[in-house]
Protein backbone atom coordinates (compact mmCIF):
# COMPACT_ATOMS: atom_id res chain seq x y z
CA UNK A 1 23.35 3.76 34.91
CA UNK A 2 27.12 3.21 34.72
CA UNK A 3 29.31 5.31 37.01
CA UNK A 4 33.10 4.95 37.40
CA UNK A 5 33.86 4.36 41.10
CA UNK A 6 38.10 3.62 40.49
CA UNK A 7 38.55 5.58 43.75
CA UNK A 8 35.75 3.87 46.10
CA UNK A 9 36.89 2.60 49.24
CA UNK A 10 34.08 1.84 51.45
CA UNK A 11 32.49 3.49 54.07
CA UNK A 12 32.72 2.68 58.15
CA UNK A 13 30.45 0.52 59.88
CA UNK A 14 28.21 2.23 62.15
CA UNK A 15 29.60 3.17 65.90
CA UNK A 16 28.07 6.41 67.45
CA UNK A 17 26.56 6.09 70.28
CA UNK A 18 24.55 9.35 70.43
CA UNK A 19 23.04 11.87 67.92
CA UNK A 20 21.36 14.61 69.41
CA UNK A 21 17.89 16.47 67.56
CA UNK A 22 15.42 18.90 68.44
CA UNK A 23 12.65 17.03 69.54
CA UNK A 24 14.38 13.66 70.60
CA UNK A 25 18.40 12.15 70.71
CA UNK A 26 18.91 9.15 69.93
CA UNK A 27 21.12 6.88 72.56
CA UNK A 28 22.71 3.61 71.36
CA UNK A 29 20.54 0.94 73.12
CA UNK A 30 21.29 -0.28 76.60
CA UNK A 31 18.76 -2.38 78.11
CA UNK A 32 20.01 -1.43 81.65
CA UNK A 33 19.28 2.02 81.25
CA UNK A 34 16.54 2.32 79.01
CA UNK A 35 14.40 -1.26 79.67
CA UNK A 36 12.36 -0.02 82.26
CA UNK A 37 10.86 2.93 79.92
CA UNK A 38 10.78 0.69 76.78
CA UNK A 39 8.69 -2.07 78.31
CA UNK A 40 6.45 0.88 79.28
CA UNK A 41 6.42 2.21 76.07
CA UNK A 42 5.74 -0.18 73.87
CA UNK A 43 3.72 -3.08 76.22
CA UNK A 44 2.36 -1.05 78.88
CA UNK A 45 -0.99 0.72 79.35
CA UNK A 46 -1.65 2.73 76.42
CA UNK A 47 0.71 0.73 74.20
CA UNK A 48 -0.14 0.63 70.24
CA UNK A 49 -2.42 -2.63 69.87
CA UNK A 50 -0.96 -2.94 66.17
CA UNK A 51 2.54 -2.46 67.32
CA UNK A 52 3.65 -5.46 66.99
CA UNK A 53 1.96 -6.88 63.96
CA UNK A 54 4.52 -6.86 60.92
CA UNK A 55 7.02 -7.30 63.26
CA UNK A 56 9.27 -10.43 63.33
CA UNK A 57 8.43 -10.48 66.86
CA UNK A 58 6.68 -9.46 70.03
CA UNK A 59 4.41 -9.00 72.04
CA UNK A 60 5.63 -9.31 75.03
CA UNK A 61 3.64 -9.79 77.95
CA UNK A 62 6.27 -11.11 80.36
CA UNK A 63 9.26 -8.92 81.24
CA UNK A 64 11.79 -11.38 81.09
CA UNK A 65 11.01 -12.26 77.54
CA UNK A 66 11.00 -8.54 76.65
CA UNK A 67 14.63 -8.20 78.25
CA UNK A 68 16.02 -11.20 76.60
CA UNK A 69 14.73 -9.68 73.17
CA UNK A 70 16.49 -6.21 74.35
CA UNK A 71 19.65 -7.74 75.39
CA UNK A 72 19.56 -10.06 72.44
CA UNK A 73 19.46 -6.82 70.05
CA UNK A 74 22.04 -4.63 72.21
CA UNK A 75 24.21 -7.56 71.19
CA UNK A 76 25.05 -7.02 67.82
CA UNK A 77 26.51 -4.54 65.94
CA UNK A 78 24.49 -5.49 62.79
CA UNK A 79 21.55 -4.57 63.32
CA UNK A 80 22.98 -1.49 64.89
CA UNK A 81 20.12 -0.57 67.55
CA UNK A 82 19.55 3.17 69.18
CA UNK A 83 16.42 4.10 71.32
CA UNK A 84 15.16 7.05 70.86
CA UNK A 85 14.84 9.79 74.09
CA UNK A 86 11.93 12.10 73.94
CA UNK A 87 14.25 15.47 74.95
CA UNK A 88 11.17 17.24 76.47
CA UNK A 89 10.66 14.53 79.38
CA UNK A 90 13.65 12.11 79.46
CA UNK A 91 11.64 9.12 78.86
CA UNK A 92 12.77 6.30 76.59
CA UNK A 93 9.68 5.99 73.78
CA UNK A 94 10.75 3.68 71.01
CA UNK A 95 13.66 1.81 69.05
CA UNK A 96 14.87 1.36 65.26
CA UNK A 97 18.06 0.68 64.03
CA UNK A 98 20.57 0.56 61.39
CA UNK A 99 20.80 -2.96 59.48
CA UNK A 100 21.71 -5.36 56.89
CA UNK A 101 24.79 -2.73 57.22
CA UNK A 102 27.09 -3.48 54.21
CA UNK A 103 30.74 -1.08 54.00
CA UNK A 104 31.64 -2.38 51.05
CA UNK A 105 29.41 -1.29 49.17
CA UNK A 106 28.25 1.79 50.97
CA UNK A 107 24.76 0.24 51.39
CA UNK A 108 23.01 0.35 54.45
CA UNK A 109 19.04 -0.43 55.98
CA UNK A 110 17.15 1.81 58.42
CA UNK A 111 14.74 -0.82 60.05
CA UNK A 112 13.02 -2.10 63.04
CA UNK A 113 11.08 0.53 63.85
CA UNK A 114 9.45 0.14 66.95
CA UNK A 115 7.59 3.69 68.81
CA UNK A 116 5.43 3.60 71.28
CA UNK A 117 1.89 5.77 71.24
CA UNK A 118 3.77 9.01 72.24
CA UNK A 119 6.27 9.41 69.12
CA UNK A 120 3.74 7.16 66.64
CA UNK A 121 1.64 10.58 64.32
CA UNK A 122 4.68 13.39 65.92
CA UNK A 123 7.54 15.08 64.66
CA UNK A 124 9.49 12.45 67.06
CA UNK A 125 9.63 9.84 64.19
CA UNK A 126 10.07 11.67 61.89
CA UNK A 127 13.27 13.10 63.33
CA UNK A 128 14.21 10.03 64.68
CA UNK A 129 14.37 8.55 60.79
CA UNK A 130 16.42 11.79 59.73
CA UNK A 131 18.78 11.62 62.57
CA UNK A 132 20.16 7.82 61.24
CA UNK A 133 19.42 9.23 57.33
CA UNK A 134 21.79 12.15 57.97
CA UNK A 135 24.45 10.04 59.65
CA UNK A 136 24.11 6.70 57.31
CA UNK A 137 24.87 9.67 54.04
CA UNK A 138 27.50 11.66 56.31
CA UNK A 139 29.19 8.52 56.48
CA UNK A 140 29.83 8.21 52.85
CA UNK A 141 27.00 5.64 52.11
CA UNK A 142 25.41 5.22 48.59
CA UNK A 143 21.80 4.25 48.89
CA UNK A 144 19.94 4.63 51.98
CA UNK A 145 17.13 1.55 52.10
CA UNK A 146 13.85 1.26 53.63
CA UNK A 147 11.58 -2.38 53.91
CA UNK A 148 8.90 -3.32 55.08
CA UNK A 149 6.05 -6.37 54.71
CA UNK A 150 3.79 -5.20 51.44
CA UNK A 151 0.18 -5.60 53.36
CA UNK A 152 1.83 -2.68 56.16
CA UNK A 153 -0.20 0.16 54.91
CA UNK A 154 1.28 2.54 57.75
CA UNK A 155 5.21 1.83 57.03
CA UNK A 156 4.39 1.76 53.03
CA UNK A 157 3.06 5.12 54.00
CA UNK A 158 5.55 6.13 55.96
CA UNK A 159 8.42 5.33 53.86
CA UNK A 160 7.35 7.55 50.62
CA UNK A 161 6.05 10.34 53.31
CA UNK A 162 9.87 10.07 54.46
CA UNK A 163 11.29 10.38 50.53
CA UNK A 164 12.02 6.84 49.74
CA UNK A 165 11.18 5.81 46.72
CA UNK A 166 9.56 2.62 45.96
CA UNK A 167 11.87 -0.24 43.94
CA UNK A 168 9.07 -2.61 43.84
CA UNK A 169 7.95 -5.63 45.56
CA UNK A 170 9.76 -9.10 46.12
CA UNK A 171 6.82 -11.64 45.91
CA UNK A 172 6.93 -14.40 48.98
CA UNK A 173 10.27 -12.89 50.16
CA UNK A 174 9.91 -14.59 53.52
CA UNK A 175 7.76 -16.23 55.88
CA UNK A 176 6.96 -14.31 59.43
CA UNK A 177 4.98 -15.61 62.53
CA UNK A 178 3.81 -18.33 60.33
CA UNK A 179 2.98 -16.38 57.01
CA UNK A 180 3.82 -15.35 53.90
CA UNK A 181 5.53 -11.74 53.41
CA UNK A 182 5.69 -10.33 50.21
CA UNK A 183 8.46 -7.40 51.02
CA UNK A 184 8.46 -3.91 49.26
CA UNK A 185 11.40 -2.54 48.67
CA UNK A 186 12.38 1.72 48.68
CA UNK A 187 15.82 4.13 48.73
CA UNK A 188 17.04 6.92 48.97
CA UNK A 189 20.58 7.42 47.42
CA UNK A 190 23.24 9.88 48.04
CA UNK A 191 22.77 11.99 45.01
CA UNK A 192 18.78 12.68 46.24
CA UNK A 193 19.87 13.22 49.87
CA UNK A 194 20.58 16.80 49.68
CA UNK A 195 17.17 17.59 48.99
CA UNK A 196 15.83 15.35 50.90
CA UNK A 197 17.49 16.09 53.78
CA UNK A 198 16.85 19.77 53.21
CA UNK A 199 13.07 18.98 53.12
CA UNK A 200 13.45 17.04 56.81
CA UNK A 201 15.38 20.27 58.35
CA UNK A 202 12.72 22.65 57.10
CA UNK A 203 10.25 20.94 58.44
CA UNK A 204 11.98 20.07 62.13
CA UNK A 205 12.72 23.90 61.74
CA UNK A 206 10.71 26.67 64.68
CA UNK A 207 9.85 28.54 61.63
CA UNK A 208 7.36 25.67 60.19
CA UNK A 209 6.10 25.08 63.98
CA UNK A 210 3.07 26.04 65.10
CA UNK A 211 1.01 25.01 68.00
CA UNK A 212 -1.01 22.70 66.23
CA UNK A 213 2.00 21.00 64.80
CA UNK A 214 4.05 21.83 61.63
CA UNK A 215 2.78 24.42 58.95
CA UNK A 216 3.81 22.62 56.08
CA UNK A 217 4.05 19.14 55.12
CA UNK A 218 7.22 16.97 54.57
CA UNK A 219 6.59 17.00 51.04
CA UNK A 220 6.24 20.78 50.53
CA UNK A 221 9.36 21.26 52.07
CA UNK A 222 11.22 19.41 49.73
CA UNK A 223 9.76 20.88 46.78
């Protein structure tokens, strides 16, 4: 597909520091304020056993190592790293970010997604995703990307639940923890975000709530 683009300019880089949903807001990371309920989160009692599996890194038993990987990621402004504040009970239950963040070219990454038990299966992640989504299109970017190693079943999953759509799969794209990744590749680009993000406000909505969860899945409500 050729499209004229005489007039682009770029987008900005990310720099808000809060965007506020229904079910959660999500805070620009700062390990002072939100480490104590992180560490909880994600390496206490309770914590996911798989959590940390696909992940470049992690676990963390000791504290210190888990602040030095916080501070370490509060650092830098690419990736671009928000927790994510459950609005019901103030407590800090997960982290993602915005990544491989390139202006130029109005191309941008939503990645390192990292919930604890409580938002993991909840209409916390999902809102959490759509909060960055929104923003990363509102800021004038082109194509929206989600990655992830191919053997990860539950963020394969999760990306085409979300509306990606799958690009294919770059064969031994990396090595992690000691093995090969093969990495799979999905978008979403500006010209499918208005239904898409149509489909992630009707669901978030009180009128698809009931008390069992939502009435209709992310999928009908884009259709």
């Amino acid at each position: 597909m050729s499209t004229s683009l005489a007039d682009w300019k770029g987008v900005p880089a990310p720099a808000v520091e809060l965007l506020e949903g229904r079910f959660i807001r999500l805070e620009k990371l700062d390990p002072a304020r939100h480490g104590d309920d992180l560490f909880n989160a994600l390496q206490g009692p309770g914590a996911d056993p798989k959590l940390w599996d696909y992940l470049p890194y992690g676990p963390f038993p000791e504290r210190n190592a888990f602040d030095a990987w916080l501070n370490n990621h509060a650092a830098h402004s690419d990736p671009y790293f928000f927790s994510v504040i459950d609005r019901a009970t103030g407590q800090v239950q997960g982290i993602l970010s915005l990544m491989s963040i390139v202006p130029e070219q109005g191309r941008i990454e939503i990645g390192h997604v990292t919930f604890g038990a409580p938002m993991q299966r909840s209409p916390k992640s999902t809102e959490a995703v759509y909060l960055l989504a929104k923003y990363a299109f509102k800021q004038g970017n082109r194509r929206l990307e989600w990655k992830c190693n191919n053997a990860n079943a539950r963020s394969k999953y999760a990306a085409e639940r979300l509306g990606f759509s799958f690009e294919g799969v770059f064969r031994q794209h990396t090595v992690v923890k000691g093995r090969n990744r093969d990495t799979a590749w999905y978008s979403i680009i500006d010209s499918e975000w208005p239904k898409i993000g149509a489909g992630f406000e009707a669901w978030l909505s009180e009128a698809n709530q009931s008390g069992s969860g939502q009435l209709k899945t992310l999928a009908e409500c884009r259709t």
